[in-house]
N, C-alpha and C. Protein backbone atom coordinates (compact mmCIF):
# COMPACT_ATOMS: atom_id res chain seq x y z
N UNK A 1 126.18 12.99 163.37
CA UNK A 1 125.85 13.16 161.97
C UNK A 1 124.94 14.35 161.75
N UNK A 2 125.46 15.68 162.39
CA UNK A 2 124.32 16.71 162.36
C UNK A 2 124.51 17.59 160.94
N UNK A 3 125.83 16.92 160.23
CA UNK A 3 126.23 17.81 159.05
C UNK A 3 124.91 16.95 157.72
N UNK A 4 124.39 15.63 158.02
CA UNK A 4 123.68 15.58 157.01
C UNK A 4 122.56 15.52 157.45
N UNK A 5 121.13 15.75 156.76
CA UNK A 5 119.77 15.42 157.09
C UNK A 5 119.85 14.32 157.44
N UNK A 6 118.30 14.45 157.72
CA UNK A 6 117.79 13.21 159.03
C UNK A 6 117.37 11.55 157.98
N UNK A 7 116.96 12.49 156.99
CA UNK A 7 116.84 10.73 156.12
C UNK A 7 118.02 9.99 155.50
N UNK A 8 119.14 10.75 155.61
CA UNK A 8 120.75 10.25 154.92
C UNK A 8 121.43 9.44 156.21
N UNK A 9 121.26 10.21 157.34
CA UNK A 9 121.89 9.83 158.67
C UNK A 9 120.84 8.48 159.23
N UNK A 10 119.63 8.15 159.04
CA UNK A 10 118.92 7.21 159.36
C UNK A 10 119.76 5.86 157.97
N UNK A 11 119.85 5.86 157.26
CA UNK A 11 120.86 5.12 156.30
C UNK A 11 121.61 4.66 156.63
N UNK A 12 122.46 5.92 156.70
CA UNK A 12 124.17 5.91 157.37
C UNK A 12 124.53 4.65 158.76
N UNK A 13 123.19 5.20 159.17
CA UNK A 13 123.33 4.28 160.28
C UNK A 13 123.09 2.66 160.58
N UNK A 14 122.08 2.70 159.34
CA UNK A 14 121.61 1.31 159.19
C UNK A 14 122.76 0.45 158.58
N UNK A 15 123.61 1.30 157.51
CA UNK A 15 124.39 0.81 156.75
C UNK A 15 126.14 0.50 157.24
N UNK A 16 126.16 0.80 158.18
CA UNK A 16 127.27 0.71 159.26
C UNK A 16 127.14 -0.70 160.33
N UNK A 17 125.67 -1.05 160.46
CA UNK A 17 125.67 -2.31 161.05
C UNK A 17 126.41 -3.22 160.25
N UNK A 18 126.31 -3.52 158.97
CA UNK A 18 126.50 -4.09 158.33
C UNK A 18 128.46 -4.30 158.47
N UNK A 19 128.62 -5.96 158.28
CA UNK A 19 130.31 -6.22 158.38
C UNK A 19 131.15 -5.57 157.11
N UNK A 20 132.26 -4.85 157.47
CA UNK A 20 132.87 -4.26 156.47
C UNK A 20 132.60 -3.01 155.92
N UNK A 21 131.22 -2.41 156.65
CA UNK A 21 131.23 -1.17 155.69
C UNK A 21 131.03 -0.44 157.24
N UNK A 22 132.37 0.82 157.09
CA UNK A 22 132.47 1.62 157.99
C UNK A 22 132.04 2.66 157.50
N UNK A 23 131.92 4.50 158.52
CA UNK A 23 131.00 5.21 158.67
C UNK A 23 131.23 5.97 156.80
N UNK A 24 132.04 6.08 156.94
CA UNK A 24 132.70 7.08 155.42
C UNK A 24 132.08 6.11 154.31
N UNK A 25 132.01 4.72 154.13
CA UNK A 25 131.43 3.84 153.04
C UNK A 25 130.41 4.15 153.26
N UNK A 26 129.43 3.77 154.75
CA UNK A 26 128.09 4.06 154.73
C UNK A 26 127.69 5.42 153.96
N UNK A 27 128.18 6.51 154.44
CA UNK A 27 127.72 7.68 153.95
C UNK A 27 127.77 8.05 152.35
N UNK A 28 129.25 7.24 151.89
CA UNK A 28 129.34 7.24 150.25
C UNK A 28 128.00 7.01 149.72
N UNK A 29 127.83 5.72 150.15
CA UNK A 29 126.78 4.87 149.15
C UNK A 29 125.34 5.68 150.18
N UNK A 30 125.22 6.17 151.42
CA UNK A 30 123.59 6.87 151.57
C UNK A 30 123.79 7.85 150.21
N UNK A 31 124.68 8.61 150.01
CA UNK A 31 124.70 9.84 149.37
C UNK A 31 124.52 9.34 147.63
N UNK A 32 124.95 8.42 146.97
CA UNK A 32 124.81 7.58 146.26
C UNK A 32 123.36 7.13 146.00
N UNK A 33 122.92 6.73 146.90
CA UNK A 33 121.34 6.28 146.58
C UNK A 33 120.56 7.62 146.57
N UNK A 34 120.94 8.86 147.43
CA UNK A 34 120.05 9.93 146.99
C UNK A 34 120.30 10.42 145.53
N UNK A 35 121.26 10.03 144.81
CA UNK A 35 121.26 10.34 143.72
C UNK A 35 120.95 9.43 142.74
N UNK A 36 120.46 8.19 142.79
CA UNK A 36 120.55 7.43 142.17
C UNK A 36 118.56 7.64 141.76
N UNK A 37 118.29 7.18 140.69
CA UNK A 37 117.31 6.95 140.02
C UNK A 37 116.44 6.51 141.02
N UNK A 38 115.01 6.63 141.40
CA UNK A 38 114.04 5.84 142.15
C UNK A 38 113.63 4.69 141.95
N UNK A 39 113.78 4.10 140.70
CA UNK A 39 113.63 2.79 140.39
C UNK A 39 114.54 1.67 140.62
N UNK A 40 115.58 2.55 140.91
CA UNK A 40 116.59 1.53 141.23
C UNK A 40 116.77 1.47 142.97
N UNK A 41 116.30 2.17 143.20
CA UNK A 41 116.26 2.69 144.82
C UNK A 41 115.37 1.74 145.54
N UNK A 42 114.23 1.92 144.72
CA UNK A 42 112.68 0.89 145.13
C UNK A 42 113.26 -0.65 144.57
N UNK A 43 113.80 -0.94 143.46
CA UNK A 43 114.07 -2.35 143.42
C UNK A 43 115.10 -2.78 144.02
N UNK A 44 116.06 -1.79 145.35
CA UNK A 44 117.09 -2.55 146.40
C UNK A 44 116.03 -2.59 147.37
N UNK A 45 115.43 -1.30 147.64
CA UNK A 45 114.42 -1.87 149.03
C UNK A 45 113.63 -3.13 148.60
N UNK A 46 113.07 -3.24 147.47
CA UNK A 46 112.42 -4.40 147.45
C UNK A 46 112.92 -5.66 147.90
N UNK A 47 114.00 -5.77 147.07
CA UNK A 47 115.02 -7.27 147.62
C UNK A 47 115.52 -7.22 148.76
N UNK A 48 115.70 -6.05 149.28
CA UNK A 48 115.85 -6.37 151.06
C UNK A 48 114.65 -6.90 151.61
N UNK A 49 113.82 -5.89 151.18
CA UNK A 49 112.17 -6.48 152.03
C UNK A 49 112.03 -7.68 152.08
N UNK A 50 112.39 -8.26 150.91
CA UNK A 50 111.40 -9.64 150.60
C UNK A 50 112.85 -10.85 150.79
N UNK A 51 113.87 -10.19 151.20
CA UNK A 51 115.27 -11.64 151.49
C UNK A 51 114.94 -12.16 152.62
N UNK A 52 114.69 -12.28 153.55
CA UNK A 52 114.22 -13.02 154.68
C UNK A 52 113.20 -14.10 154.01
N UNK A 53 112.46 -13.18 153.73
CA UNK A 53 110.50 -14.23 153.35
C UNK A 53 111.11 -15.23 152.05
N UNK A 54 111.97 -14.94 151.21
CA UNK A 54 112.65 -15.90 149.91
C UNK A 54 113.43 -16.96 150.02
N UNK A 55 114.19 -17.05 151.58
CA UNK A 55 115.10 -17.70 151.58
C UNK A 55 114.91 -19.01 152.27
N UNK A 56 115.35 -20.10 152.13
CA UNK A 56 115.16 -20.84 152.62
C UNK A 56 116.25 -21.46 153.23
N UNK A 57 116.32 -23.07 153.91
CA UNK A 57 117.67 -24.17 153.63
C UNK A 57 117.52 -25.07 153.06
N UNK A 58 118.36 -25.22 152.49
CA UNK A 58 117.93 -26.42 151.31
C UNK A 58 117.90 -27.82 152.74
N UNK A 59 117.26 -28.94 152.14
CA UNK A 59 117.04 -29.90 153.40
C UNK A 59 118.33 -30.92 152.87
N UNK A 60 119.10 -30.77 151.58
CA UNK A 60 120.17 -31.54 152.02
C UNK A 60 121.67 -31.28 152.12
N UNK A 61 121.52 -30.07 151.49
CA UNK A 61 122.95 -29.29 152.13
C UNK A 61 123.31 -28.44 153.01
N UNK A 62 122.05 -27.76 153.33
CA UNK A 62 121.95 -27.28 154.36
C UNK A 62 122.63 -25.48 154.04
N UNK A 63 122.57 -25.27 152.39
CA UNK A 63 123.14 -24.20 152.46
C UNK A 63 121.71 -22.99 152.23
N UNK A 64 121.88 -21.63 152.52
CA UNK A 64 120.56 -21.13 151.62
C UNK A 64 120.51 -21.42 150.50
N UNK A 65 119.04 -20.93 150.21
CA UNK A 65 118.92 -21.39 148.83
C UNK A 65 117.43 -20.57 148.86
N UNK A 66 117.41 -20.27 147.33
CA UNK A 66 115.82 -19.93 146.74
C UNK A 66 114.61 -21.27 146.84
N UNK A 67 115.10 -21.87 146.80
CA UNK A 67 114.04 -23.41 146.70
C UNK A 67 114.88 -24.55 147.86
N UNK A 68 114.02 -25.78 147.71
CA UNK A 68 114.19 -26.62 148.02
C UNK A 68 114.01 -27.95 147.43
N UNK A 69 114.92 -28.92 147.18
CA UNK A 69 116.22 -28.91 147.34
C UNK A 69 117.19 -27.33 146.08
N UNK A 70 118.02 -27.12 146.58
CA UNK A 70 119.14 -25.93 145.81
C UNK A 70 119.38 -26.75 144.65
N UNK A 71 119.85 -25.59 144.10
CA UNK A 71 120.15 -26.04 142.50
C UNK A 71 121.20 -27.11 142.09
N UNK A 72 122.20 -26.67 143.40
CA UNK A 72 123.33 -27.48 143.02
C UNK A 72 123.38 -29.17 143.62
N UNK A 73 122.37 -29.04 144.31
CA UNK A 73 121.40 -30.69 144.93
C UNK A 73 120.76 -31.23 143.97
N UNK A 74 119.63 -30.23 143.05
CA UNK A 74 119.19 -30.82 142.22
C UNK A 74 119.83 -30.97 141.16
N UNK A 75 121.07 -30.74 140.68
CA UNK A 75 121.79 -31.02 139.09
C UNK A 75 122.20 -32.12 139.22
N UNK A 76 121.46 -33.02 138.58
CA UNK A 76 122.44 -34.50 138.04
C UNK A 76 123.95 -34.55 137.54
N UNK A 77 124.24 -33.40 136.72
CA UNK A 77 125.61 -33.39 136.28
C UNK A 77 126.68 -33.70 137.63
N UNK A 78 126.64 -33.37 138.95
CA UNK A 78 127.35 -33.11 139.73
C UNK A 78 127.65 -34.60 140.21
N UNK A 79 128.60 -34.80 140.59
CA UNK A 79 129.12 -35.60 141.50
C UNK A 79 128.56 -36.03 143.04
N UNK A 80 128.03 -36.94 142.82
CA UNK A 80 127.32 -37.46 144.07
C UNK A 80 128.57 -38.09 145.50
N UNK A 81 129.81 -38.52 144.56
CA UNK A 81 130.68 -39.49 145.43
C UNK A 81 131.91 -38.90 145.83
N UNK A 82 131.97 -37.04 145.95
CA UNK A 82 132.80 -36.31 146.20
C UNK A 82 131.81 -35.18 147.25
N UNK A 83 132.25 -34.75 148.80
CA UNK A 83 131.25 -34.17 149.37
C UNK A 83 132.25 -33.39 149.51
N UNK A 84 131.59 -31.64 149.64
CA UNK A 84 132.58 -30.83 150.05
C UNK A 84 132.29 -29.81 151.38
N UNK A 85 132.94 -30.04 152.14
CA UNK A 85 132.22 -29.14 153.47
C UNK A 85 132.37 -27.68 153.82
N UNK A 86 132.26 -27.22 153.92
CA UNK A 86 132.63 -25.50 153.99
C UNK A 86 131.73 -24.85 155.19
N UNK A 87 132.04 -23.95 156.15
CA UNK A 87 131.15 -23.19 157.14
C UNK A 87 130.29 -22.50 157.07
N UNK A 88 130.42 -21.82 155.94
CA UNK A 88 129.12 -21.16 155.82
C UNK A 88 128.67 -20.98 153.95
N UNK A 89 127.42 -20.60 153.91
CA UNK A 89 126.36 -20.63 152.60
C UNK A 89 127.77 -19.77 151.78
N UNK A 90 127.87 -18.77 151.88
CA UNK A 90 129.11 -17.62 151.40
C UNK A 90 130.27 -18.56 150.87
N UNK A 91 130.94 -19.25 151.64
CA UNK A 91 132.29 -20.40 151.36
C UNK A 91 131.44 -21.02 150.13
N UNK A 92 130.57 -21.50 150.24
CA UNK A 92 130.21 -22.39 149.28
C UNK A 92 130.04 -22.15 148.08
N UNK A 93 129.88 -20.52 148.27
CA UNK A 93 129.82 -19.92 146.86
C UNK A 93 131.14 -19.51 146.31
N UNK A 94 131.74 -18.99 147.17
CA UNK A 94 133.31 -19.01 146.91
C UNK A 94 134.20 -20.27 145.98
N UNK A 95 133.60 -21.37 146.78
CA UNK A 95 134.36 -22.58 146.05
C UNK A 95 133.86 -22.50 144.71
N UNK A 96 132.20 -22.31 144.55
CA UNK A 96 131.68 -22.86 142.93
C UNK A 96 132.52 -21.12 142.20
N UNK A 97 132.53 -20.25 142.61
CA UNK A 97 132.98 -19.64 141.89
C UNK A 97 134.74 -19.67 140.71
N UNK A 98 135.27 -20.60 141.75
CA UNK A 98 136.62 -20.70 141.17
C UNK A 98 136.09 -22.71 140.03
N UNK A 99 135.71 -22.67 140.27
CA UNK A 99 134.91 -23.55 138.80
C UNK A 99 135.90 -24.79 139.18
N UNK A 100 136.66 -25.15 140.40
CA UNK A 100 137.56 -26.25 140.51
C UNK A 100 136.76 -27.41 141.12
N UNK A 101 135.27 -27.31 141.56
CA UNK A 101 134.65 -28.48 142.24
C UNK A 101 133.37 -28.94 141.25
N UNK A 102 133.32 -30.20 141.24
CA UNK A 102 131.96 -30.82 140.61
C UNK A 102 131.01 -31.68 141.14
N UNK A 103 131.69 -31.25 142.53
CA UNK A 103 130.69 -32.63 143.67
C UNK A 103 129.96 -31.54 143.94
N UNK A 104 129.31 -32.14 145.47
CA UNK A 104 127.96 -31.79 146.22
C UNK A 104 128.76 -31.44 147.07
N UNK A 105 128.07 -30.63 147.83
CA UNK A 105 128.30 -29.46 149.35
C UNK A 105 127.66 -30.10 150.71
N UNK A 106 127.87 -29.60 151.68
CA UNK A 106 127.50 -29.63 152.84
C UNK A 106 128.25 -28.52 153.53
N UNK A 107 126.79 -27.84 153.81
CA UNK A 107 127.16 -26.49 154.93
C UNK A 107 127.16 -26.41 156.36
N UNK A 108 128.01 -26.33 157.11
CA UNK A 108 127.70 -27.00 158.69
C UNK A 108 126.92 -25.80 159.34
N UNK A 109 127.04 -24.70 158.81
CA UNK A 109 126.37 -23.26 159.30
C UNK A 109 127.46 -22.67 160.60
N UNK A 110 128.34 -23.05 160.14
CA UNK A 110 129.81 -22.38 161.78
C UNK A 110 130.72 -23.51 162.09
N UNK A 111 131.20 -23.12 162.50
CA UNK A 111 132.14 -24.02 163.76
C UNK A 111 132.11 -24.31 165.04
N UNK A 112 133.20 -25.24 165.39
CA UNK A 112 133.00 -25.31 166.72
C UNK A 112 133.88 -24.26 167.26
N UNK A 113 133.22 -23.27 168.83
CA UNK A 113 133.85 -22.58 168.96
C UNK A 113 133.65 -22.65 170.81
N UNK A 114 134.33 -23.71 171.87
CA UNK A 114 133.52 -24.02 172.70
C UNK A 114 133.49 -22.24 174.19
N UNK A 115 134.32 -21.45 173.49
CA UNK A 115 134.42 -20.64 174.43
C UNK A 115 133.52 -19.60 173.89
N UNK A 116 132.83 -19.81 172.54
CA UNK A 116 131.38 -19.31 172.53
C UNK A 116 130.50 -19.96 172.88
N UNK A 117 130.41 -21.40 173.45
CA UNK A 117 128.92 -21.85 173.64
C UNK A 117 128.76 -22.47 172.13
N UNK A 118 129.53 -22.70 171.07
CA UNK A 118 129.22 -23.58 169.99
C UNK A 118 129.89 -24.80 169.85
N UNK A 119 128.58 -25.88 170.14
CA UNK A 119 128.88 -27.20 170.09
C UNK A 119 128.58 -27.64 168.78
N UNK A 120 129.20 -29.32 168.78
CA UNK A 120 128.82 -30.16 167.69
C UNK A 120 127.18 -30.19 167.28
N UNK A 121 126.59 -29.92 168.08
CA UNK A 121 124.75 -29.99 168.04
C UNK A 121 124.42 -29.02 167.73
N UNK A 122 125.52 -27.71 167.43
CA UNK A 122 124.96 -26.71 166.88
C UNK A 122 125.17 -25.89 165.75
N UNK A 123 125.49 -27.60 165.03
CA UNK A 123 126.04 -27.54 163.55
C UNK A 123 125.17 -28.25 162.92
N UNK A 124 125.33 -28.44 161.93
CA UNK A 124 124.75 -29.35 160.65
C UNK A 124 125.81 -30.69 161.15
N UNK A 125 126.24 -31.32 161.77
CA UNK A 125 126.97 -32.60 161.88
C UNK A 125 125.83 -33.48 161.45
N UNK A 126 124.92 -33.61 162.36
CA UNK A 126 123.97 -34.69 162.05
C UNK A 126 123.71 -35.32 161.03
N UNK A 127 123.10 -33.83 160.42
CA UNK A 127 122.57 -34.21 158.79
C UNK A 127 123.58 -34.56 157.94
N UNK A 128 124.68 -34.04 158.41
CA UNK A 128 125.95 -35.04 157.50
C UNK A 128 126.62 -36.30 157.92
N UNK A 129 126.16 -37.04 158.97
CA UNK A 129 126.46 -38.29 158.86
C UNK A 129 125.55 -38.70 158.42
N UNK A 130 124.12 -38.25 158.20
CA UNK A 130 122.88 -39.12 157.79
C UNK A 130 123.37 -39.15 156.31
N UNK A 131 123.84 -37.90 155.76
CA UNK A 131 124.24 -38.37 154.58
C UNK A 131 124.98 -39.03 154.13
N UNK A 132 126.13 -39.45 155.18
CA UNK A 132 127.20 -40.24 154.62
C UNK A 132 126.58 -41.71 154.77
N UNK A 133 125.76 -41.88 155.39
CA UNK A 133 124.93 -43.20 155.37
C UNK A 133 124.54 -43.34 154.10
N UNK A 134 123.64 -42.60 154.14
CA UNK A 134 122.50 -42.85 152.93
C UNK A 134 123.22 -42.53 151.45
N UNK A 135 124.15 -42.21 151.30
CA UNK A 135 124.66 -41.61 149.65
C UNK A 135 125.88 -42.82 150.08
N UNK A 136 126.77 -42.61 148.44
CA UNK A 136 127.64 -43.63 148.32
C UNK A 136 128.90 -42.24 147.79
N UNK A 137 129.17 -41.70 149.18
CA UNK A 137 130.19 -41.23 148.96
C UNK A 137 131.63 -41.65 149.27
N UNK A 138 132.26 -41.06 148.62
CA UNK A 138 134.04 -42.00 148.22
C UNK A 138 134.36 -40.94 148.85
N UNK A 139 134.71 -39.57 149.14
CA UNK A 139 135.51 -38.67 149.35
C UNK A 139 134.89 -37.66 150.31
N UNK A 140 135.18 -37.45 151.32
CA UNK A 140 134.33 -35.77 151.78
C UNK A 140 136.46 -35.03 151.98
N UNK A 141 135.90 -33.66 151.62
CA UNK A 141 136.54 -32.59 151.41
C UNK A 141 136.79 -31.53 152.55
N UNK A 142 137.46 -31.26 153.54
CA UNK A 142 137.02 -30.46 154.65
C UNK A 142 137.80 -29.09 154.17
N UNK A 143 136.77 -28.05 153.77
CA UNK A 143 137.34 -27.11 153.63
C UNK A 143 137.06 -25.72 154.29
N UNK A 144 137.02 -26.01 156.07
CA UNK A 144 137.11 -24.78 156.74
C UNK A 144 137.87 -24.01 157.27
N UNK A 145 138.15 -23.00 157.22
CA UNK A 145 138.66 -22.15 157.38
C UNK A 145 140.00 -22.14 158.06
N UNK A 146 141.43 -21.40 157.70
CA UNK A 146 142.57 -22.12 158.29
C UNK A 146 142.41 -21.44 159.87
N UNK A 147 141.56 -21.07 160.53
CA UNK A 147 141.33 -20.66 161.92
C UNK A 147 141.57 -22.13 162.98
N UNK A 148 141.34 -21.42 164.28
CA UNK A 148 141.44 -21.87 165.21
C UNK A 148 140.47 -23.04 165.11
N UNK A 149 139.22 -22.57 165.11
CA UNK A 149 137.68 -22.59 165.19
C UNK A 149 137.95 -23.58 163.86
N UNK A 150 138.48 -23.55 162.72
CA UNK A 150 138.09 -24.12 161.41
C UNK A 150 139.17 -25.59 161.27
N UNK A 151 140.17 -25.20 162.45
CA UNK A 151 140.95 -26.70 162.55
C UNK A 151 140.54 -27.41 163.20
N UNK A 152 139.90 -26.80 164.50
CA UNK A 152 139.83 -28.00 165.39
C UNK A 152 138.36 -28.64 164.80
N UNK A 153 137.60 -27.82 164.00
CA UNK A 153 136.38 -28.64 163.25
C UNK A 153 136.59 -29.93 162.77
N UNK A 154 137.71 -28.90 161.54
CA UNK A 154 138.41 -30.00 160.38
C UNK A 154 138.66 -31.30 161.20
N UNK A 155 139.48 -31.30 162.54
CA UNK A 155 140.28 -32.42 162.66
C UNK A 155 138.52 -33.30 163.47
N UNK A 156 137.76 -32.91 164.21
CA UNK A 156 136.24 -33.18 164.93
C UNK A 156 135.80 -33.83 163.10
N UNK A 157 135.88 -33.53 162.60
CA UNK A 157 134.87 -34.39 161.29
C UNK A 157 135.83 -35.17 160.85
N UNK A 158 136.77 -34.85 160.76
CA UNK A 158 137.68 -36.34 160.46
C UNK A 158 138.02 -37.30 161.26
N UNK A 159 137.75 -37.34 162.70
CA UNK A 159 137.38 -38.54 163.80
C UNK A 159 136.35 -38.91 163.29
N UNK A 160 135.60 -38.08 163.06
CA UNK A 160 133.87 -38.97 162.92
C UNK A 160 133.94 -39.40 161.72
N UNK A 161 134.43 -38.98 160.43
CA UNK A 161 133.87 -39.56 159.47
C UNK A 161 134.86 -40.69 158.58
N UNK A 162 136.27 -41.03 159.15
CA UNK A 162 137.21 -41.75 159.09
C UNK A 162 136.30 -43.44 159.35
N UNK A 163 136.16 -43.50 160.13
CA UNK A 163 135.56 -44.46 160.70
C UNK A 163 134.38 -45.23 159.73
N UNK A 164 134.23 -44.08 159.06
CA UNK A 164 132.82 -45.01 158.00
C UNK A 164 133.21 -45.54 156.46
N UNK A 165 134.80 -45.13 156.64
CA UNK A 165 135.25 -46.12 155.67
C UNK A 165 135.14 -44.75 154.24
N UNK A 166 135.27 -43.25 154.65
CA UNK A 166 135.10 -42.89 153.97
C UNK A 166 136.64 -42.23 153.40
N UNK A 167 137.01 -41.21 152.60
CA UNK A 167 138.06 -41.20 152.27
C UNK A 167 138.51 -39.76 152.59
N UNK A 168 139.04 -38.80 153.68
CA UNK A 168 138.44 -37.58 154.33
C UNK A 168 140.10 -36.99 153.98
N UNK A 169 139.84 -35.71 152.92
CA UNK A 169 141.08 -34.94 152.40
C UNK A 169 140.57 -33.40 153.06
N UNK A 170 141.77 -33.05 153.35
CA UNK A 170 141.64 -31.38 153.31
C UNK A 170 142.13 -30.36 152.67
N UNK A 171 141.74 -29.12 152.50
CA UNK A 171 142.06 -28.16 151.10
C UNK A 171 143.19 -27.63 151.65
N UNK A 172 144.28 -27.69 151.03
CA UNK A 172 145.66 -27.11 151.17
C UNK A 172 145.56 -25.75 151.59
N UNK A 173 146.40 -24.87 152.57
CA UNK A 173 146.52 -23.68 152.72
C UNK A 173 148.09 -22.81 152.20
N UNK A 174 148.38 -22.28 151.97
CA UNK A 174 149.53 -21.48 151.85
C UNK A 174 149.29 -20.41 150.90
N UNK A 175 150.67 -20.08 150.24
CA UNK A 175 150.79 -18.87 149.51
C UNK A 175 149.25 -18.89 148.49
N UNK A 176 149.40 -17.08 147.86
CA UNK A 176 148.31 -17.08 147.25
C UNK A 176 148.73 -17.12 145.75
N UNK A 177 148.31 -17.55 144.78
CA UNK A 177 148.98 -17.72 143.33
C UNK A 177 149.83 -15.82 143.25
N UNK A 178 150.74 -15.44 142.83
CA UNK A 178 151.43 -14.33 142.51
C UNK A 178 151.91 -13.80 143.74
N UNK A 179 151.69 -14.72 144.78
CA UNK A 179 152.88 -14.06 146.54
C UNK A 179 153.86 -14.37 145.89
N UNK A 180 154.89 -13.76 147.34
CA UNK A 180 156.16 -13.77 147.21
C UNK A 180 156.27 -14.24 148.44
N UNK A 181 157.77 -15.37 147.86
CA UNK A 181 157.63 -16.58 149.68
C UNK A 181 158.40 -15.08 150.58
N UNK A 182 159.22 -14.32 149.88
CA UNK A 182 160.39 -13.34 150.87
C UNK A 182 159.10 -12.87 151.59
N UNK A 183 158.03 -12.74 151.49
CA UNK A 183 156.77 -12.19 151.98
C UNK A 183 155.73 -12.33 152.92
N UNK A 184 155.84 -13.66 152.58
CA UNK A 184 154.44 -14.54 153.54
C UNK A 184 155.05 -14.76 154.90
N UNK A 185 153.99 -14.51 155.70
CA UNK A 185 154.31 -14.94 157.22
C UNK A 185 154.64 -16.32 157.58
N UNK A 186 154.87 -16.71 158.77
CA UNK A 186 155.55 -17.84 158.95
C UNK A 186 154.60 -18.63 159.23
N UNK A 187 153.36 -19.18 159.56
CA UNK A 187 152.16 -19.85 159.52
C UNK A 187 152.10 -20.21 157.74
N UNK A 188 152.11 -19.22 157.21
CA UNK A 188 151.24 -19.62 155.94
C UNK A 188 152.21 -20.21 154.79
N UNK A 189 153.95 -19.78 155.17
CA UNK A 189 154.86 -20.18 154.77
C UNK A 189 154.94 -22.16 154.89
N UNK A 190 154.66 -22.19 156.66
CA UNK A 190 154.90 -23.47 156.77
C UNK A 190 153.41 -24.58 156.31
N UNK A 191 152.50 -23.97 156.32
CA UNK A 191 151.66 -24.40 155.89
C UNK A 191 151.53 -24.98 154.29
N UNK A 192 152.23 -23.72 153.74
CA UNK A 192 152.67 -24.03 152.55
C UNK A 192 153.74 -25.33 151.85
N UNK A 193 154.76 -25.18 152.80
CA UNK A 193 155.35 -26.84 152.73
C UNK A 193 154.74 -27.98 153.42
N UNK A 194 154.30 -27.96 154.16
CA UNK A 194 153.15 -29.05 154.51
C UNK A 194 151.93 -29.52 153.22
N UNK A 195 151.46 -28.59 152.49
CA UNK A 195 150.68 -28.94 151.70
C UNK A 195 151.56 -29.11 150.59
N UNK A 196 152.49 -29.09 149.97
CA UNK A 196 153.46 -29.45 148.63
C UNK A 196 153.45 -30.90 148.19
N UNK A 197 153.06 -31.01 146.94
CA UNK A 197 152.60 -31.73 146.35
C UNK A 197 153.94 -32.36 145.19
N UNK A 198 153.67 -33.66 144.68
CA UNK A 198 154.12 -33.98 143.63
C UNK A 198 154.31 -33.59 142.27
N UNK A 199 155.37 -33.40 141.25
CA UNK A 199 154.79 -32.41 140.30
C UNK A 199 155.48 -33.43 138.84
């Protein structure tokens, strides 16, 4: 990076760690912030500075959160007797964004992945059978990821939580609303008739 100065290329570089943004994005947006207003410059460093020291886990979903318990723990409006599971804080926001859920969450923080060294103990499992004890839930929701790592979870929480008499559904995978079936690969095709529903 000898074509830009030393304070654009110290950026560049920081901004390339980061997932998804390769060297040409990094450099867009360094070059971007040298042009950008100082006030707006100082109020991104600020919220970087201070995201670590702000964040917390909420103690019953286990997702981040600004406080403790999270907002969506503390709203009464929500559904106590519908649980929805997802891998990470990000998924969870994903789901509330499409406005289709009104229950409560549980974040396991990953999967199981045993040829990384990630076990059941190095999830949130625990705290979600304690919850299925203690709450009067009718339904948990397993909605991780259609991966390797996110099935063999799915099918690991539905041994365990079958058993407590609870009622354990999983989120359909296939086409995306406006595919084309001449299109979709053959995983997501058959996945797609596997999840087909009544109409």
């Amino acid at each position: 990076m000898a074509t830009v100065p030393a304070p654009l290329a110290r950026v560049i570089q920081e901004l390339v760690k980061l997932p998804g943004i390769g060297e040409k994005t990094a450099t867009r947006l360094a070059f971007h912030l040298s042009r950008t207003d100082r006030s707006q410059v100082d109020a991104l460093a600020s919220a970087l500075g201070t995201l670590r020291d702000e964040l917390c886990t909420c103690s019953i979903c286990c997702t981040l959160a600004g406080s403790d318990p999270c907002d969506l723990c503390g709203d009464p409006r929500r559904s106590s007797e519908v649980l929805c599971i997802v891998e990470e804080s990000a998924d969870l926001a994903a789901v509330e964004r499409s406005g289709g859920f009104k229950g409560r969450y549980h974040v396991l923080q990953g999967t199981l992945s045993p040829l990384d060294g990630i076990g059941p103990d190095d999830l949130r499992i625990t705290e979600l059978l304690r919850r299925l004890e203690g709450e009067a839930v009718r339904e948990v929701i397993i909605a991780t990821n259609p991966t390797t790592e996110g099935e063999a979870t799915a099918l690991y929480l539905a041994r365990l939580i079958k058993p407590l008499g609870v009622r354990v559904t999983r989120i359909a995978h296939g086409l995306p609303m406006g595919g084309d079936v001449e299109y979709a690969d053959l995983a997501t095709l058959g996945k797609a008739l596997e999840g087909r529903r009544e109409m």
